[in-house]
C-alpha atoms as a PDB file:
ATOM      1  CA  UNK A   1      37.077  69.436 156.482  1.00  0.00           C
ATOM      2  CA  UNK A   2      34.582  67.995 158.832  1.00  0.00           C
ATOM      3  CA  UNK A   3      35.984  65.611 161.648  1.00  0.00           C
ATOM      4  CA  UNK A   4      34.357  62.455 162.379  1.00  0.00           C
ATOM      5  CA  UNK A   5      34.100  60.746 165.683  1.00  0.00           C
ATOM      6  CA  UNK A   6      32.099  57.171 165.878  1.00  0.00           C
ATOM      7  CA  UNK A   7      31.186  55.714 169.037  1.00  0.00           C
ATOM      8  CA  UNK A   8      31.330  51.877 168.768  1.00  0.00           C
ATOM      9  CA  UNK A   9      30.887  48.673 170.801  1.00  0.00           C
ATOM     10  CA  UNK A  10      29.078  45.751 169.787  1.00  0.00           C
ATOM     11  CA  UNK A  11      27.494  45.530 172.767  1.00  0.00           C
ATOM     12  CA  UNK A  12      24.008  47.376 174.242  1.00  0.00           C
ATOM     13  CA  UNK A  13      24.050  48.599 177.570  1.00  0.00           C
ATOM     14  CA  UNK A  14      27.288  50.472 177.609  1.00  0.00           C
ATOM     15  CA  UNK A  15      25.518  54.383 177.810  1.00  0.00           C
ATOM     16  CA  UNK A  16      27.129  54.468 174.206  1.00  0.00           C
ATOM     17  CA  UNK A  17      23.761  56.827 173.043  1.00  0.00           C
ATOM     18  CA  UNK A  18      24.084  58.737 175.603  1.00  0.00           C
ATOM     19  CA  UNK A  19      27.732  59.308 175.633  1.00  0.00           C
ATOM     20  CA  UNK A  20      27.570  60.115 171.737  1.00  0.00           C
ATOM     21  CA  UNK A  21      24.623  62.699 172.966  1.00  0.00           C
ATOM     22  CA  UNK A  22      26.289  64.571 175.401  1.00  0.00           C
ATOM     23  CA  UNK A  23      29.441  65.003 173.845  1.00  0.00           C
ATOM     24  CA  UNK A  24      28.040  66.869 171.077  1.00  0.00           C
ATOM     25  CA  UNK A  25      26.185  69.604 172.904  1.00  0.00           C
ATOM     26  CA  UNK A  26      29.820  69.900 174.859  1.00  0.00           C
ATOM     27  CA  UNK A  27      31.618  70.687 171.160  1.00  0.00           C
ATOM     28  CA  UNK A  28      28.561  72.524 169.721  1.00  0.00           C
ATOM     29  CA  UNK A  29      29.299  76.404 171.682  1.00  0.00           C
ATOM     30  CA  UNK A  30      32.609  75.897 169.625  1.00  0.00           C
ATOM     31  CA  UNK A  31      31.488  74.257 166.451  1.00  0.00           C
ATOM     32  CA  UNK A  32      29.090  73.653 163.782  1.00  0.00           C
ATOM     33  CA  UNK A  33      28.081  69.801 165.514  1.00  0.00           C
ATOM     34  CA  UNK A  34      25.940  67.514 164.529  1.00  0.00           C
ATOM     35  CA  UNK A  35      24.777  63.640 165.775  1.00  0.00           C
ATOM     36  CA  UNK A  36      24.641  61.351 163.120  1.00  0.00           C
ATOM     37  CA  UNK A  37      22.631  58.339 163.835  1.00  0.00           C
ATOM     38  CA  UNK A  38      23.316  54.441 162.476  1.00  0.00           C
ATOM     39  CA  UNK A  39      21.423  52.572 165.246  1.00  0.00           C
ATOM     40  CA  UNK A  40      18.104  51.310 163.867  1.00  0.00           C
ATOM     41  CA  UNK A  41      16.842  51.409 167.093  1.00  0.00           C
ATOM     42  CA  UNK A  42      17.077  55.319 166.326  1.00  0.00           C
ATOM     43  CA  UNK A  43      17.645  56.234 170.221  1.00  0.00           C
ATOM     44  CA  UNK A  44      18.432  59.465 169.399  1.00  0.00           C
ATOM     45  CA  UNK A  45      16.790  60.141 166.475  1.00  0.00           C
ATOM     46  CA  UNK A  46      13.241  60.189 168.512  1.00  0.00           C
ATOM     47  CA  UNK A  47      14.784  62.996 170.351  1.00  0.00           C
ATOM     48  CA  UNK A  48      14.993  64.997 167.442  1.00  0.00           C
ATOM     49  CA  UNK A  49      12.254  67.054 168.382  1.00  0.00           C
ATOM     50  CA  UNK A  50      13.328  67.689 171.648  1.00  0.00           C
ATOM     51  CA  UNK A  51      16.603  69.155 170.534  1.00  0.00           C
ATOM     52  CA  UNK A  52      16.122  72.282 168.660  1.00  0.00           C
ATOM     53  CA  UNK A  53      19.848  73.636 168.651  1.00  0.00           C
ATOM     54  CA  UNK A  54      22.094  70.310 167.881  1.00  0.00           C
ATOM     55  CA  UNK A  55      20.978  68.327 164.789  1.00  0.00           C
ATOM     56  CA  UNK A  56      20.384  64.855 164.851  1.00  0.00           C
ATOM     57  CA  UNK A  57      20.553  63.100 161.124  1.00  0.00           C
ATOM     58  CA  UNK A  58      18.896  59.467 160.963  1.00  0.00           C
ATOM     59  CA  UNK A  59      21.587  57.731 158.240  1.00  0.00           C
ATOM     60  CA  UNK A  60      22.053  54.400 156.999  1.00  0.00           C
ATOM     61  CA  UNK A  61      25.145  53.739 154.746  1.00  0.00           C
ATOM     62  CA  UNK A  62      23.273  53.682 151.857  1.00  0.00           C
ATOM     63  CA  UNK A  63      23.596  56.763 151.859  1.00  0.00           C
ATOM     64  CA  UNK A  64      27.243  56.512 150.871  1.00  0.00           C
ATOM     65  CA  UNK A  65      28.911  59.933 152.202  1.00  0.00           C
ATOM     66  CA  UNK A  66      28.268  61.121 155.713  1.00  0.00           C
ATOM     67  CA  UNK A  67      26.746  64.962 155.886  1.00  0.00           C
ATOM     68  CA  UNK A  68      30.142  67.035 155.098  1.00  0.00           C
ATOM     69  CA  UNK A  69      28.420  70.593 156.104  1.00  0.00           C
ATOM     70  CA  UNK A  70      29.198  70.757 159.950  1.00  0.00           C
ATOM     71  CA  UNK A  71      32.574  71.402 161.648  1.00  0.00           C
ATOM     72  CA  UNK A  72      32.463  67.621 163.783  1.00  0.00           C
ATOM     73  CA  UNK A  73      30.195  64.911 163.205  1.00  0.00           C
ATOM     74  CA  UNK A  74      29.425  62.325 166.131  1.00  0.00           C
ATOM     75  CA  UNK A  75      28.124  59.005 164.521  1.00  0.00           C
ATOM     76  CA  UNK A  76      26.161  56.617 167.384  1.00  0.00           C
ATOM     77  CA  UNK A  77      26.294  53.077 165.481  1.00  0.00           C
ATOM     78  CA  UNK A  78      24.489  49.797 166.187  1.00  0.00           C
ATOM     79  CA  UNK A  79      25.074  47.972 169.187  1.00  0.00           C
ATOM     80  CA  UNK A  80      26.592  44.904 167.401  1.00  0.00           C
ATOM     81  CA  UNK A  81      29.062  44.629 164.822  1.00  0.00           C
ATOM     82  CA  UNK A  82      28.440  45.089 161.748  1.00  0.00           C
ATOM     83  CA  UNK A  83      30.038  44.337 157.906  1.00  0.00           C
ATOM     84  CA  UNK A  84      29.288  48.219 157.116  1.00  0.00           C
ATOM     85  CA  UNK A  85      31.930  49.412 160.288  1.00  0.00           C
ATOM     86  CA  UNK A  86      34.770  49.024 158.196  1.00  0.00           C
ATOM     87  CA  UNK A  87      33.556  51.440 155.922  1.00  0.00           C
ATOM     88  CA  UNK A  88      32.681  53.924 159.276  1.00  0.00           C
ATOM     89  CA  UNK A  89      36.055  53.688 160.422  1.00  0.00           C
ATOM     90  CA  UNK A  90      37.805  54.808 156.544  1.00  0.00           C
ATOM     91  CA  UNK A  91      35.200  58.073 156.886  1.00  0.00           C
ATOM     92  CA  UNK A  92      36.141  58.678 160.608  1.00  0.00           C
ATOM     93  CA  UNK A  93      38.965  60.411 162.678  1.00  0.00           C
ATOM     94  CA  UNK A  94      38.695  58.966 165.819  1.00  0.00           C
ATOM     95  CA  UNK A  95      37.131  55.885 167.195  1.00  0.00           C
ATOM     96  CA  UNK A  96      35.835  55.743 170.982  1.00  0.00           C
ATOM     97  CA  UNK A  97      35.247  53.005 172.557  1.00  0.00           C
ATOM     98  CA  UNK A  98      32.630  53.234 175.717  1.00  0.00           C
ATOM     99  CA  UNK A  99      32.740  50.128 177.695  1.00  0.00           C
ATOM    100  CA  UNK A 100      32.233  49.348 181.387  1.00  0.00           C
ATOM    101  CA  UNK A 101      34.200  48.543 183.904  1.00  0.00           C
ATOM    102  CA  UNK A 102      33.567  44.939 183.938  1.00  0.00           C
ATOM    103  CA  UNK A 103      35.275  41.688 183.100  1.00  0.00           C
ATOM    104  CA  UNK A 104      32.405  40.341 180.575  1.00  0.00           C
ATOM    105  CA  UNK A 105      32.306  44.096 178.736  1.00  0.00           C
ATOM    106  CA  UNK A 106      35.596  44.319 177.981  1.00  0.00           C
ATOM    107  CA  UNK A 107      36.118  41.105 176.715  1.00  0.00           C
ATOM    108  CA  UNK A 108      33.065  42.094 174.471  1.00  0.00           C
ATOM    109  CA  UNK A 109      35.423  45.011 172.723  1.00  0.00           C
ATOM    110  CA  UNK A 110      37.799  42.646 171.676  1.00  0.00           C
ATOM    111  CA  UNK A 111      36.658  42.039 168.205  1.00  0.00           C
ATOM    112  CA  UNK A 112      35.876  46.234 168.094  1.00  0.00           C
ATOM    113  CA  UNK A 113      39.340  46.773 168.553  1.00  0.00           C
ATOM    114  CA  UNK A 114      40.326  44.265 165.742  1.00  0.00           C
ATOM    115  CA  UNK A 115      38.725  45.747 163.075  1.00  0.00           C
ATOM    116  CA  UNK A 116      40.187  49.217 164.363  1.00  0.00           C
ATOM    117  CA  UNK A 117      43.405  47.799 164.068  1.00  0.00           C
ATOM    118  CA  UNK A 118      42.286  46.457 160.371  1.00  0.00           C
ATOM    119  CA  UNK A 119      40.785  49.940 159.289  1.00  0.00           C
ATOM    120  CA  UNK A 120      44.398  51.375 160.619  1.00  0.00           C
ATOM    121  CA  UNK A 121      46.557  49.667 158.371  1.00  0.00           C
ATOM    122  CA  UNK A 122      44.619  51.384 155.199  1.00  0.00           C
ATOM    123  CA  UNK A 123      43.939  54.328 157.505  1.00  0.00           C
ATOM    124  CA  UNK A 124      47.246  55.270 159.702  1.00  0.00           C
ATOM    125  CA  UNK A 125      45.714  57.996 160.770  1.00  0.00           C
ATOM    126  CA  UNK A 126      43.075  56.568 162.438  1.00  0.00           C
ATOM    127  CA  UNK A 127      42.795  57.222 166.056  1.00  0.00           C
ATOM    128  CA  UNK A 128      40.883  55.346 168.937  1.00  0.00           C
ATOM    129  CA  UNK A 129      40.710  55.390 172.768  1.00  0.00           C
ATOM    130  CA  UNK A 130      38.852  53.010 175.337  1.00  0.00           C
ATOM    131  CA  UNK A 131      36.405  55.373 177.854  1.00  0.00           C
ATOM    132  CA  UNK A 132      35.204  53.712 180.901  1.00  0.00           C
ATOM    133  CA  UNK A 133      31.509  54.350 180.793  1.00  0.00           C
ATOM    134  CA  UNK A 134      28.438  54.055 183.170  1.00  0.00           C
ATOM    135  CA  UNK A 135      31.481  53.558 186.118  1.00  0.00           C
ATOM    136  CA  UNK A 136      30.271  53.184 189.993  1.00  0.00           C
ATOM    137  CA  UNK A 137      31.218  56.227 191.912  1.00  0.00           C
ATOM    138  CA  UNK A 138      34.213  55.620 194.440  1.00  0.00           C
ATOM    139  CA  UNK A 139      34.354  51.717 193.455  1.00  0.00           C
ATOM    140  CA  UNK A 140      37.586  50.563 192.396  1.00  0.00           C
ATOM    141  CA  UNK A 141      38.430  49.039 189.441  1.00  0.00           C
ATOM    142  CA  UNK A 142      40.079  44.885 189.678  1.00  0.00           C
ATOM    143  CA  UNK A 143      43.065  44.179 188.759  1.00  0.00           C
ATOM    144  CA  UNK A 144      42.249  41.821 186.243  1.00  0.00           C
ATOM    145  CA  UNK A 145      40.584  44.790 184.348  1.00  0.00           C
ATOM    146  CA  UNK A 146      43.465  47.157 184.593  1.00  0.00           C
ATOM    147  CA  UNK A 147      45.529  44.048 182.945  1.00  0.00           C
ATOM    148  CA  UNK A 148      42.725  43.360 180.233  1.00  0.00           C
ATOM    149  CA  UNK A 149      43.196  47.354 179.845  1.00  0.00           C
ATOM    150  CA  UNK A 150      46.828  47.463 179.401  1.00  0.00           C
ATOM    151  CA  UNK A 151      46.762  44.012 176.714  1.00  0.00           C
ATOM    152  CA  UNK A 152      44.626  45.588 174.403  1.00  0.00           C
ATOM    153  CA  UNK A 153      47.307  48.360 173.971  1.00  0.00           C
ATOM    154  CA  UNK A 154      44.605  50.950 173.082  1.00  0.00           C
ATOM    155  CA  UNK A 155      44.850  54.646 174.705  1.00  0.00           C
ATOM    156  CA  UNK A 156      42.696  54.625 177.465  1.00  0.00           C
ATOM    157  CA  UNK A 157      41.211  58.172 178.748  1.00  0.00           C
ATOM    158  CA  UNK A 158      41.893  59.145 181.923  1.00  0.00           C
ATOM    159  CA  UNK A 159      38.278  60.455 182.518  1.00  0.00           C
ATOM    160  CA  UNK A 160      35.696  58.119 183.671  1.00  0.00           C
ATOM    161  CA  UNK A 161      31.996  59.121 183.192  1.00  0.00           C
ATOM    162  CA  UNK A 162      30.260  57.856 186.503  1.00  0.00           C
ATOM    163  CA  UNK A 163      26.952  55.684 186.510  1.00  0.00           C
ATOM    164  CA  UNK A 164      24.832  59.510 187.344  1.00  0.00           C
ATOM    165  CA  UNK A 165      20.964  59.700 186.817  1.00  0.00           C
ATOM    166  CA  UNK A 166      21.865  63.165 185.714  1.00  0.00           C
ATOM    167  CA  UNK A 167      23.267  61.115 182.598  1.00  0.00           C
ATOM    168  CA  UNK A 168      20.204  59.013 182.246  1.00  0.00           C
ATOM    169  CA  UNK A 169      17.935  62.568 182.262  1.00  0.00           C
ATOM    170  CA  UNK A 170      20.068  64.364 179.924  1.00  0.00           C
ATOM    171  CA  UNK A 171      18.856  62.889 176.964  1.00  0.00           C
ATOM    172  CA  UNK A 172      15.503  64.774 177.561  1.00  0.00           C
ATOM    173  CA  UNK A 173      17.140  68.121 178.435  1.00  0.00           C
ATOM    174  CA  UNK A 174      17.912  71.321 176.170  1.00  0.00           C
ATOM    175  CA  UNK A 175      21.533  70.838 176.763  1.00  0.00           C
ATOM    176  CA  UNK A 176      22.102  67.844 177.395  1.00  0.00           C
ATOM    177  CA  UNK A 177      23.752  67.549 180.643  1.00  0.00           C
ATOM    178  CA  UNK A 178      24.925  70.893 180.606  1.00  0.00           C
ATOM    179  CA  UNK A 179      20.657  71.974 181.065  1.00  0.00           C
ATOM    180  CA  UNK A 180      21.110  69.868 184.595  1.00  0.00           C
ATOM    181  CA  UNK A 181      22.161  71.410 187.792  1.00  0.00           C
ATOM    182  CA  UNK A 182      25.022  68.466 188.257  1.00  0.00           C
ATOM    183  CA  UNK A 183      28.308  70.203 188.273  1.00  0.00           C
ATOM    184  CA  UNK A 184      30.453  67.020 188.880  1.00  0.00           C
ATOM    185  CA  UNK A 185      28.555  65.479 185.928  1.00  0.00           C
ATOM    186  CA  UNK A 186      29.615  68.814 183.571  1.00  0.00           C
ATOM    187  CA  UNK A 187      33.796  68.479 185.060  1.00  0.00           C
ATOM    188  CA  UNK A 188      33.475  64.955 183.481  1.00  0.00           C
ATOM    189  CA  UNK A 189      32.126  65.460 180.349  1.00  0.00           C
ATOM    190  CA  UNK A 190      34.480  68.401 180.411  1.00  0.00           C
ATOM    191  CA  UNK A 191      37.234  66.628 181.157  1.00  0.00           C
ATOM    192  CA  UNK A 192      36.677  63.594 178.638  1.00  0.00           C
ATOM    193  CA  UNK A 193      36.073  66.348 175.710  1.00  0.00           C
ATOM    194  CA  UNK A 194      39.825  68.170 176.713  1.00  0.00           C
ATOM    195  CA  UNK A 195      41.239  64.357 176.137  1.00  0.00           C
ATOM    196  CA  UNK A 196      39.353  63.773 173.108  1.00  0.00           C
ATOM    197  CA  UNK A 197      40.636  66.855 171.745  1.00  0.00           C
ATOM    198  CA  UNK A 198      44.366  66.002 172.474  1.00  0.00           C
ATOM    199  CA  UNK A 199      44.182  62.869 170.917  1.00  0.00           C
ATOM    200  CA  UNK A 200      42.997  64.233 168.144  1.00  0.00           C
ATOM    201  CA  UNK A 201      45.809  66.456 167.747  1.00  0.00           C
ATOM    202  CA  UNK A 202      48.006  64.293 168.246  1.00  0.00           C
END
């Protein structure tokens, strides 16, 4: 049965595209992957042509049933919510939830996480986590984020992805940012993909 893993926050700016992007080409050696795309802006979509060995699938829901031939789907949605996410979330297996490390961006995943919670009631099985995204190397987080962290009582991963231009240029490379010659850039995507695995099995 294919797994599902949307990428969701109603906000734009987050890296959300570009998370969704990289974490497929680090499941793809392993499994039959795919990118399924729900942003109109089609980000990654227009790279399509660009990436020869991990397809990308433009999709809107009228389409009804997400692609059921690949091993793991990753969906990128709209940066906004939308009425349709419901319906995401009672097709998907995990939720993640890029955000950065700021006050005004995590108050912005508040109503994310409610209709999570919503889907969860009809969907126990539903699982979600909080990734700090697009994160400052060596600054440290405020305490008032760490608290706004701990209310939501959502797993958070442990794994931050760092604000890199190797992230930024990976969208236009092969392999995403496995094609770059950024090997603390690879032990975090790494790293994020062992946690997403594990709380997946859990």
């Amino acid at each position: 049965m294919t797994k599902v893993i949307s990428l969701v926050h109603q906000k734009g700016g987050v890296g959300k595209s570009t998370l969704t992007f990289n974490l497929a080409h680090s499941f793809k050696t392993h499994l039959h992957t795919a990118v399924v795309d729900l942003d109109p802006q089609g980000t990654l979509s227009q790279l399509k042509p660009l990436s020869k060995d991990l397809e990308i699938i433009p999709w809107s829901f009228e389409n009804k049933q997400l692609p059921n031939d690949f091993d793991i789907l990753f969906v990128d949605t709209p940066p906004y919510l939308s009425a349709d996410l419901p319906n995401l979330f009672q097709l998907s297996d995990l939720v993640i939830i890029p955000t950065k490390a700021g006050v005004a961006d995590l108050m912005a995943i508040r109503s994310t996480i409610t209709m999570v919670r919503a889907a969860q009631k009809t969907k126990p099985q539903l699982k979600a986590g909080i990734v700090l995204n697009m994160v400052k190397s060596n600054s440290s987080m405020p305490d008032e984020v760490k608290q706004m962290l701990l209310e939501y009582n959502v797993p958070i991963f442990q794994q931050m992805i760092t604000d890199r231009v190797s992230f930024t240029r990976s969208l236009v490379i092969k392999d995403g940012i496995y094609g770059l010659e950024d090997p603390k850039a690879k032990e975090e995507m790494d790293a994020f993909t062992k946690e997403v695995l594990n709380l997946m099995s859990t």
